[in-house]
Protein backbone atom coordinates (compact mmCIF):
# COMPACT_ATOMS: atom_id res chain seq x y z
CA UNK A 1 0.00 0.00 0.00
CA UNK A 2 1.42 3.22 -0.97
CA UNK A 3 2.15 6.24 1.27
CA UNK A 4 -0.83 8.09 -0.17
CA UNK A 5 -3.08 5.36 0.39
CA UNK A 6 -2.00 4.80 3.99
CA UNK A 7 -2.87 8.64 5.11
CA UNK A 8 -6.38 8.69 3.14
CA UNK A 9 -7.22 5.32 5.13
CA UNK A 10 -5.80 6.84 8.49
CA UNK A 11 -7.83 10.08 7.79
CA UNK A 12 -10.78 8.16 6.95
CA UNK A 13 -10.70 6.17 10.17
CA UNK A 14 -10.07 9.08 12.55
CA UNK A 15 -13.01 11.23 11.15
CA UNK A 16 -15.15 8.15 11.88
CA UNK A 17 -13.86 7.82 15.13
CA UNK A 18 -13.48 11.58 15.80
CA UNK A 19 -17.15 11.93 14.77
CA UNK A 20 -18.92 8.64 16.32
CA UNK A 21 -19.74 9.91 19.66
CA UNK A 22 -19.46 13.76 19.78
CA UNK A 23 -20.64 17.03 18.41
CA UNK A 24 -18.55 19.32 16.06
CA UNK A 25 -19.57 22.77 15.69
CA UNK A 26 -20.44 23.73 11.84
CA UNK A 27 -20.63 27.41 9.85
CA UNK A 28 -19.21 30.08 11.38
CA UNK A 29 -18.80 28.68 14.78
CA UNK A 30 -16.47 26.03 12.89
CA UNK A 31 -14.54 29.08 11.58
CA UNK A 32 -14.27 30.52 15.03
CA UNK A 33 -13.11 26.99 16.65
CA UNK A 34 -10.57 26.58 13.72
CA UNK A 35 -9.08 30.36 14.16
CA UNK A 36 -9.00 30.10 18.40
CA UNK A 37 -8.88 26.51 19.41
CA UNK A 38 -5.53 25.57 20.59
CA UNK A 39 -5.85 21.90 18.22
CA UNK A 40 -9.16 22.53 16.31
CA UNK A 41 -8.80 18.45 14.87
CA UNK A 42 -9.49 17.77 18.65
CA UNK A 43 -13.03 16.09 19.63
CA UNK A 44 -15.33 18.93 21.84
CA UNK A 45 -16.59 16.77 24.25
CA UNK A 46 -20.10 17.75 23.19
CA UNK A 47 -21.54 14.22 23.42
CA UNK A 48 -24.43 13.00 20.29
CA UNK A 49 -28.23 12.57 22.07
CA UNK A 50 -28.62 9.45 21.56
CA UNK A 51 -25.64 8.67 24.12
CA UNK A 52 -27.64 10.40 27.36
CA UNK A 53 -28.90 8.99 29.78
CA UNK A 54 -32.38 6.93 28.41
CA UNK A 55 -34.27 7.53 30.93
CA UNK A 56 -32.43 10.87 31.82
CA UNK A 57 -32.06 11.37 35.78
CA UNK A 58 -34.86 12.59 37.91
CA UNK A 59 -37.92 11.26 35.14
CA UNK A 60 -38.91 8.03 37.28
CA UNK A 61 -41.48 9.45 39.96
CA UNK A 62 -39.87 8.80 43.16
CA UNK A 63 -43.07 8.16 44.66
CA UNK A 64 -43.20 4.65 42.52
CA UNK A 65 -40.03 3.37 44.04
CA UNK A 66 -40.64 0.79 45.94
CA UNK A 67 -37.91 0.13 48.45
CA UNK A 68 -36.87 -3.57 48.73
CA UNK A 69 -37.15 -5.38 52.29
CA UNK A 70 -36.72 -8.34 53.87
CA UNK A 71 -39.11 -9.72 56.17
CA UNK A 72 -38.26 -10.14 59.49
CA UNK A 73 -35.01 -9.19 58.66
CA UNK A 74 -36.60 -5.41 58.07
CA UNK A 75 -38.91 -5.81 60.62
CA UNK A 76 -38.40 -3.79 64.20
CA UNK A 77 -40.33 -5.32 66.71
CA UNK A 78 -39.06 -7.97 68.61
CA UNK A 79 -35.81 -8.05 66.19
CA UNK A 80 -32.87 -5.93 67.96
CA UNK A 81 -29.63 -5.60 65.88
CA UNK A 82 -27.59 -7.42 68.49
CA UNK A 83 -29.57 -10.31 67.40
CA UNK A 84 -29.02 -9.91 63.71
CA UNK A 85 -25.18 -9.27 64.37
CA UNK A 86 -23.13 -11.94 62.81
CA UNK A 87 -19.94 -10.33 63.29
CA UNK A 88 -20.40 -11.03 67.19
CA UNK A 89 -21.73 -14.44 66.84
CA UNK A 90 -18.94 -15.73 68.48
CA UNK A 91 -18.82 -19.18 70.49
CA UNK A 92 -19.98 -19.31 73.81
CA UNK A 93 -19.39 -21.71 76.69
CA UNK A 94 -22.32 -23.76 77.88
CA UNK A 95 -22.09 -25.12 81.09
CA UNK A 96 -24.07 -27.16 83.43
CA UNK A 97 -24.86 -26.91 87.56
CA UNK A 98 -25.21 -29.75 89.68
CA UNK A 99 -28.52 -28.46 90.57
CA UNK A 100 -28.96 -29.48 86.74
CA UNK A 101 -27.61 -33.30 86.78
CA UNK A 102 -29.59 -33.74 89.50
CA UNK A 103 -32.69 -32.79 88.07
CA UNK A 104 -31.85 -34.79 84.55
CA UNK A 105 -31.06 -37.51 87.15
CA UNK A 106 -34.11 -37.77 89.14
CA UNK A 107 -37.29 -36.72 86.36
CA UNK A 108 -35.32 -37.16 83.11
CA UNK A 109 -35.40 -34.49 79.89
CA UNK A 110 -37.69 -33.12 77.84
CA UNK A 111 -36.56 -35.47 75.23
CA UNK A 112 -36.34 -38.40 77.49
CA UNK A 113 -38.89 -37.72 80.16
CA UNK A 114 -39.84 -39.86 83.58
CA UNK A 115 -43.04 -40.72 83.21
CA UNK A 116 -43.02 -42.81 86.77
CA UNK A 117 -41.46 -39.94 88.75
CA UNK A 118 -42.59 -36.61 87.19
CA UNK A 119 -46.00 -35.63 87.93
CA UNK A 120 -48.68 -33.98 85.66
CA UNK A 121 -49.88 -29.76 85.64
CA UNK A 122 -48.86 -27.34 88.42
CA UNK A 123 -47.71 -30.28 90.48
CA UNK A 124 -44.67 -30.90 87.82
CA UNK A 125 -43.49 -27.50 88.15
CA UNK A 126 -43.29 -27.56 91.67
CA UNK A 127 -41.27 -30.98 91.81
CA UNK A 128 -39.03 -29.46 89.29
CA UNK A 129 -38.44 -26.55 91.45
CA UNK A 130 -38.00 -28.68 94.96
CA UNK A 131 -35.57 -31.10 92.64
CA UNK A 132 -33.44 -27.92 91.61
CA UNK A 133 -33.48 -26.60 95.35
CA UNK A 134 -31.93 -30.26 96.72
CA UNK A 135 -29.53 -30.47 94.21
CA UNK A 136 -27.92 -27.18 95.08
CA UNK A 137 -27.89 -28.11 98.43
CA UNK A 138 -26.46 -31.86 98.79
CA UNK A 139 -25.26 -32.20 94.90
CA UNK A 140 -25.00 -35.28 92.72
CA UNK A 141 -22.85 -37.28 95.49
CA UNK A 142 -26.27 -37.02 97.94
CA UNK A 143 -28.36 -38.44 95.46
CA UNK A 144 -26.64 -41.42 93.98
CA UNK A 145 -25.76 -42.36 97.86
CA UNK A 146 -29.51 -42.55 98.10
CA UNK A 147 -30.65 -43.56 94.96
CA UNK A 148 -27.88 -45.98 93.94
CA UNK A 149 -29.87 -47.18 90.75
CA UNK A 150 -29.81 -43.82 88.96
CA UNK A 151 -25.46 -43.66 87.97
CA UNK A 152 -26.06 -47.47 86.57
CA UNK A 153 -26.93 -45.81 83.12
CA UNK A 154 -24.48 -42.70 83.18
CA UNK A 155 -21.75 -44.22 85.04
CA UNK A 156 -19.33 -46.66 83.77
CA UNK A 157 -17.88 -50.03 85.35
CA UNK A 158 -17.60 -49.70 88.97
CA UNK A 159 -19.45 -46.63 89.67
CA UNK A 160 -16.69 -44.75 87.70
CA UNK A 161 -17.35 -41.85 85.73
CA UNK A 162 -17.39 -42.52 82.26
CA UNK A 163 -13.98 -42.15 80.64
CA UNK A 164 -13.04 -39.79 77.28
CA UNK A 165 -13.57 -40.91 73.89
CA UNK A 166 -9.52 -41.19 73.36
CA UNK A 167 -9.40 -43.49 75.87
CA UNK A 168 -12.57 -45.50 75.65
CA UNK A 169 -12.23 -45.70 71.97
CA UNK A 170 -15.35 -44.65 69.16
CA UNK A 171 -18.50 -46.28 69.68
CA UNK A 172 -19.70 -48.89 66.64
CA UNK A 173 -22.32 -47.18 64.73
CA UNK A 174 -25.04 -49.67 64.21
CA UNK A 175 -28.22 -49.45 62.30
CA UNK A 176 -31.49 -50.30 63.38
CA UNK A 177 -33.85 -52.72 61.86
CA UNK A 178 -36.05 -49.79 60.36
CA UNK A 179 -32.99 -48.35 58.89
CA UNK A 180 -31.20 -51.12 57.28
CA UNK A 181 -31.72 -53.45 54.07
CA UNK A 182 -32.39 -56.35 56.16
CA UNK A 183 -28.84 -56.78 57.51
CA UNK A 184 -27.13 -56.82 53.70
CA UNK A 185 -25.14 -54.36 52.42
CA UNK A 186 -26.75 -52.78 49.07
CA UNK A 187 -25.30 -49.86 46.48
CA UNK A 188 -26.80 -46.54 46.96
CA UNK A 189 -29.94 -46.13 44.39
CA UNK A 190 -28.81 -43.21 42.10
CA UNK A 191 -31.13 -43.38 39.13
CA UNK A 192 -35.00 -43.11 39.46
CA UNK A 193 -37.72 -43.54 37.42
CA UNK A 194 -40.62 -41.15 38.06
CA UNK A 195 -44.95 -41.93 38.02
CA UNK A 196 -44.66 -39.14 34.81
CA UNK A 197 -42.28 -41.90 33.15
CA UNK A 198 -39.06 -39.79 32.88
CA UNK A 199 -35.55 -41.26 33.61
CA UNK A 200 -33.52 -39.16 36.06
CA UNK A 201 -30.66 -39.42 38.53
CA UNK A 202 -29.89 -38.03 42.09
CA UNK A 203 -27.63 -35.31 40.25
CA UNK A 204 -30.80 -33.88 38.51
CA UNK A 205 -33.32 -34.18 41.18
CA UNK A 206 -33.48 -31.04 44.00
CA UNK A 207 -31.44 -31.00 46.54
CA UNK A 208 -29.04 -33.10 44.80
CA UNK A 209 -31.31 -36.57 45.59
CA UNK A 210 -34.64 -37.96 46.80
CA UNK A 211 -36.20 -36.06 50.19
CA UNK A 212 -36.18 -38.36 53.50
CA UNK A 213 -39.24 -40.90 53.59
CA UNK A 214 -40.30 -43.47 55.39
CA UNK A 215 -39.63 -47.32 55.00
CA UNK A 216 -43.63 -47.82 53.94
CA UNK A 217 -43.89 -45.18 51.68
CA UNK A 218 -42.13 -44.54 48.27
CA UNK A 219 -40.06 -41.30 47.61
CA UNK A 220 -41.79 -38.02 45.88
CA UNK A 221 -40.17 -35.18 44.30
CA UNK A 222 -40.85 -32.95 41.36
CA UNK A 223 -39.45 -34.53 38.29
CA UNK A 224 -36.89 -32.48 36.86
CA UNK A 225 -37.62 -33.10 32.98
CA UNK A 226 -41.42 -31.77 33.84
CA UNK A 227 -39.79 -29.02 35.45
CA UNK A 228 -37.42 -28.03 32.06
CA UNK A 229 -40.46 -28.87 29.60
CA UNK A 230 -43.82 -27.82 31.05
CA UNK A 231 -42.47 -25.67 34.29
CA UNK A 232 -44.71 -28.30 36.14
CA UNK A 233 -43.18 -28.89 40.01
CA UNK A 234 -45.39 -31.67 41.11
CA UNK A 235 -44.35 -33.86 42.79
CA UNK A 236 -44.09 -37.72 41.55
CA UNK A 237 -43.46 -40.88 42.82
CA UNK A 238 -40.23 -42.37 42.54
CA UNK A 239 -39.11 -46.01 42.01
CA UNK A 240 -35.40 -47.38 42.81
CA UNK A 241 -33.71 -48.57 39.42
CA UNK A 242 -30.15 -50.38 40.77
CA UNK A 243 -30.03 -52.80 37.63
CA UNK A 244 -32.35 -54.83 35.03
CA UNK A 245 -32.75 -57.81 36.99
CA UNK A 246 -35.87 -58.20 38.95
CA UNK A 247 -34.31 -57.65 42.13
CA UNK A 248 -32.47 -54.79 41.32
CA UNK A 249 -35.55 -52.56 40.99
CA UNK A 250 -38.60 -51.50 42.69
CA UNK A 251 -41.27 -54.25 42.52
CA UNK A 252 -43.59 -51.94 40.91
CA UNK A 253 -41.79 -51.60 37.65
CA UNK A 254 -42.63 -53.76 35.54
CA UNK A 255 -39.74 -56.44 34.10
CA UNK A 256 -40.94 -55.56 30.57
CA UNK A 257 -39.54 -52.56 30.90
CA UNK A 258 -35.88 -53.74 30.45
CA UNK A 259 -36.91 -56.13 28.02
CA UNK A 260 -35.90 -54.37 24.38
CA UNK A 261 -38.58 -55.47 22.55
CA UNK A 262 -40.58 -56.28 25.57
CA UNK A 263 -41.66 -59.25 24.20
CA UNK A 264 -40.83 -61.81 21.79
CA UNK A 265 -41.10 -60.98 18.13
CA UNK A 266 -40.99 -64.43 16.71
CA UNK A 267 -44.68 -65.17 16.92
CA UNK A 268 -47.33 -64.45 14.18
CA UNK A 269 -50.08 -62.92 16.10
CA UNK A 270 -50.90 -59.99 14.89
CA UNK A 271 -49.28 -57.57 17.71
CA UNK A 272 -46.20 -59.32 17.04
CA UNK A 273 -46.40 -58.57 13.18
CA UNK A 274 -47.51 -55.07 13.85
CA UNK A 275 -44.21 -54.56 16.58
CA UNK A 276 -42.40 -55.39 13.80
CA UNK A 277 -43.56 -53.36 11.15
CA UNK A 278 -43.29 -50.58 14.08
CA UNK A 279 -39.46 -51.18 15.13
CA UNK A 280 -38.36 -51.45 11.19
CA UNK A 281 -40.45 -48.31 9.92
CA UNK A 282 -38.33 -46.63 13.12
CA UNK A 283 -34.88 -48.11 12.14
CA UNK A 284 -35.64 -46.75 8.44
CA UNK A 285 -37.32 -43.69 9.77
CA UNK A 286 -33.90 -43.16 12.02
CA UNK A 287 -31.67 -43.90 9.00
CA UNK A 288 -32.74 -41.47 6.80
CA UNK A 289 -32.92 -38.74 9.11
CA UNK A 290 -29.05 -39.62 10.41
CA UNK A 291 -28.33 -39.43 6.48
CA UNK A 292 -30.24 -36.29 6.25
CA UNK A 293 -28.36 -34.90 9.05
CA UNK A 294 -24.86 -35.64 7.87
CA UNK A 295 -25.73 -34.10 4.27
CA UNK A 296 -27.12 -31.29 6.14
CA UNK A 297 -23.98 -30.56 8.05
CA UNK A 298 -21.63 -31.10 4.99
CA UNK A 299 -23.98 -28.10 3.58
CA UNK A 300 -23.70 -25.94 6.28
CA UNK A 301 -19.52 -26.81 6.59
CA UNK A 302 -19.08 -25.94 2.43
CA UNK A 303 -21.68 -22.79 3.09
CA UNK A 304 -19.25 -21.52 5.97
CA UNK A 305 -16.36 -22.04 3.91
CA UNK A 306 -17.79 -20.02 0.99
CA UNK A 307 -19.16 -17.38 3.66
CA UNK A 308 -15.53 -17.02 4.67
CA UNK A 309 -13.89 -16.80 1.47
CA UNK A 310 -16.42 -14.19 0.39
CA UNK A 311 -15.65 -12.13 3.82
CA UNK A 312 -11.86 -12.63 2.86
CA UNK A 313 -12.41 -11.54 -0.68
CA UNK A 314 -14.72 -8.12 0.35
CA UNK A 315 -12.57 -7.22 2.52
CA UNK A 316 -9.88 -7.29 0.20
CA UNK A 317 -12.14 -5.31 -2.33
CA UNK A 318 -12.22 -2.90 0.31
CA UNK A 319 -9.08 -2.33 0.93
CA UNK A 320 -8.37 -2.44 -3.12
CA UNK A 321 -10.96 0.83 -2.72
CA UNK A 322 -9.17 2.71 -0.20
CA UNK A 323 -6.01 2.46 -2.21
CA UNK A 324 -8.37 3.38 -5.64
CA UNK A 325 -9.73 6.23 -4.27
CA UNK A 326 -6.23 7.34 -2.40
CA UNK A 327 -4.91 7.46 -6.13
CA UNK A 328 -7.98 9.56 -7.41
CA UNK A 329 -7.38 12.13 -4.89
CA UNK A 330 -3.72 12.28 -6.04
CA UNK A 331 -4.59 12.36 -9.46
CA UNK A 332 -6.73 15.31 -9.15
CA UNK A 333 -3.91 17.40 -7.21
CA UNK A 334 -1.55 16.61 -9.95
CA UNK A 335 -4.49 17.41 -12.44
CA UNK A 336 -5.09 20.87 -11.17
CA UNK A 337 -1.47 21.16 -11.27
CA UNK A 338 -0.97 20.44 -14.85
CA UNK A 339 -4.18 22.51 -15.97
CA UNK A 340 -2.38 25.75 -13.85
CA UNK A 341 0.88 25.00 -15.99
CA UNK A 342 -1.20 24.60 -19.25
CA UNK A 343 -2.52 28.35 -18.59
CA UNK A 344 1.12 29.45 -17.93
CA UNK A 345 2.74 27.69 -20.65
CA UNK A 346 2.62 30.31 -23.29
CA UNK A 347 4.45 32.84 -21.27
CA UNK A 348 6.63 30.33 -20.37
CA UNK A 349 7.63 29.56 -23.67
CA UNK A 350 7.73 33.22 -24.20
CA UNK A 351 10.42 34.28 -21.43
CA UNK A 352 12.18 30.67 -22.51
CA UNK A 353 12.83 32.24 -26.20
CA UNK A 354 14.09 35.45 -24.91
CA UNK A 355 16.72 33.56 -22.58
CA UNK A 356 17.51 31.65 -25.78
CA UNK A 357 17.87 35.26 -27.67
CA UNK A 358 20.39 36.39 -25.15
CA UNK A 359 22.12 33.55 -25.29
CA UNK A 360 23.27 33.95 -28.83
């Protein structure tokens, strides 16, 4: 590309730039900006309209704002900051009185209450009280010298208090009848299939797998292809796939169902002739439309190619333009040139002939 060419493109570019976003002043106030402006090629800072603001400041009614809260978090009653203050949250010792023990010791827990020693209504809360009361006066060693019975469950061998995990060693987790698979050890059931008859996995479902459920009942939980297709969050009933034999899968499910076809072709009823006609109009069906697809994709491969080449080759008309039109320009400086010496040349010539005179 030559010199010439080079500066028209540069100029080009600039004034498109220089003019994209802001506002040049035009007639005599361009006159005025070209005589006093310290660079008058240099952009005004006047922006174009369509670059403000859309909508501008201050239109919206503030009145229509409505200010986003959280409930109870933006709720005062009853809801001090010190609650609320996470920064403080720190852990706190818990500790427990002897007045305490005793009173676990001699009516139980909430969770684990008496029944044979604590008594019913008003009566209950006074026992509690009198329990507290002779606890903080004689202490755990007073009751378990008269009640001897009550440290067989919290003490250890001996009367002994119970000694530290380290010591004693961890205690064998073992699962109850309710929460086992009958004593055998089974693999995890990952994939499900739900009432809507959609196959999904533990990955897909919420919450990353099925929601707790009891032994009797069967698993629910909104099936996640329903959810993509038809927004629809009911929730369905799921049944345990493990494998395709029949006792790797809920009872429910029929065995046909991992039987491809599910069931013998080589009869001539009529089902059986009409399965078949069935699975071959598919397999020919699925053919065609694989062969479809892969002619399809060849066209749209050779149709990017072509797109590309034709990008490549405007581009390079473009460019081919630029240096066209760089020329033009030069030719009609040298142009005006030549017509200013074709006015001149007879006087030229003239003052040429006397030199030529002189010279003799």
């Amino acid at each position: 590309m030559s010199w010439a060419a080079k500066k028209a493109k540069s100029a080009a570019l600039s004034a498109q730039r220089f003019e994209k976003y802001t506002v040049q002043p035009t007639g005599i106030w361009g006159r005025i900006n070209k005589l006093l402006a310290v660079d008058p090629k240099r952009s005004t800072g006047v922006p174009l309209n369509p670059q403000f603001r859309n909508p501008p400041p201050g239109s919206n009614d503030p009145l229509a704002y409505d200010d986003p809260v959280t409930v109870p978090a933006a709720d005062i009653a009853d809801n001090p900051y010190w609650k609320r203050d996470t920064r403080r949250s720190y852990p706190r010792l818990s500790s427990v009185s002897q007045a305490d023990v005793v009173a676990l010791l001699t009516v139980g827990s909430k969770a684990a209450p008496r029944d044979d020693v604590l008594q019913l209504g008003d009566s209950g809360k006074k026992q509690l009280v009198e329990v507290k009361e002779k606890g903080k006066d004689g202490g755990i060693a007073v009751l378990l010298a008269k009640e001897t019975a009550l440290g067989k469950g919290v003490l250890g061998e001996g009367g002994l208090p119970p000694r530290p995990p380290t010591t004693l060693g961890a205690k064998p987790y073992k699962l109850t009848q309710e929460q086992s698979y009958d004593g055998e050890e089974r693999v995890v059931t990952r994939l499900w299939l739900a009432s809507c008859g959609h196959l999904t996995c533990n990955d897909h479902l919420e919450g990353g797998g099925v929601p707790f459920h009891s032994q009797s009942e069967k698993p629910s939980a909104p099936c996640p292809v329903c959810v993509r297709d038809k927004c629809d969050k009911t929730s369905r009933l799921l049944f345990g796939i493990v494998g395709d034999q029949e006792d790797k899968h809920d009872k429910d499910i029929p065995q046909e169902y991992f039987r491809i076809p599910p069931f013998d072709l080589s009869g001539d009823g009529n089902s059986a002739s009409a399965i078949r006609f069935q699975y071959l109009s598919l397999i020919r069906f699925g053919g065609s439309m694989a062969k479809r697809y892969n002619q399809a994709k060849r066209a749209a491969s050779a149709a990017e190619s072509h797109a590309s080449n034709l990008a490549k080759a405007l581009e390079q008309t473009r460019m081919e333009a630029v240096q066209l039109k760089a020329q033009v320009d030069h030719l009609k400086i040298t142009e005006k040139k030549y017509a200013k010496y074709k006015e001149r040349e007879p006087e030229i010539r003239h003052y040429l002939g006397n030199w030529a005179a002189l010279a003799r």
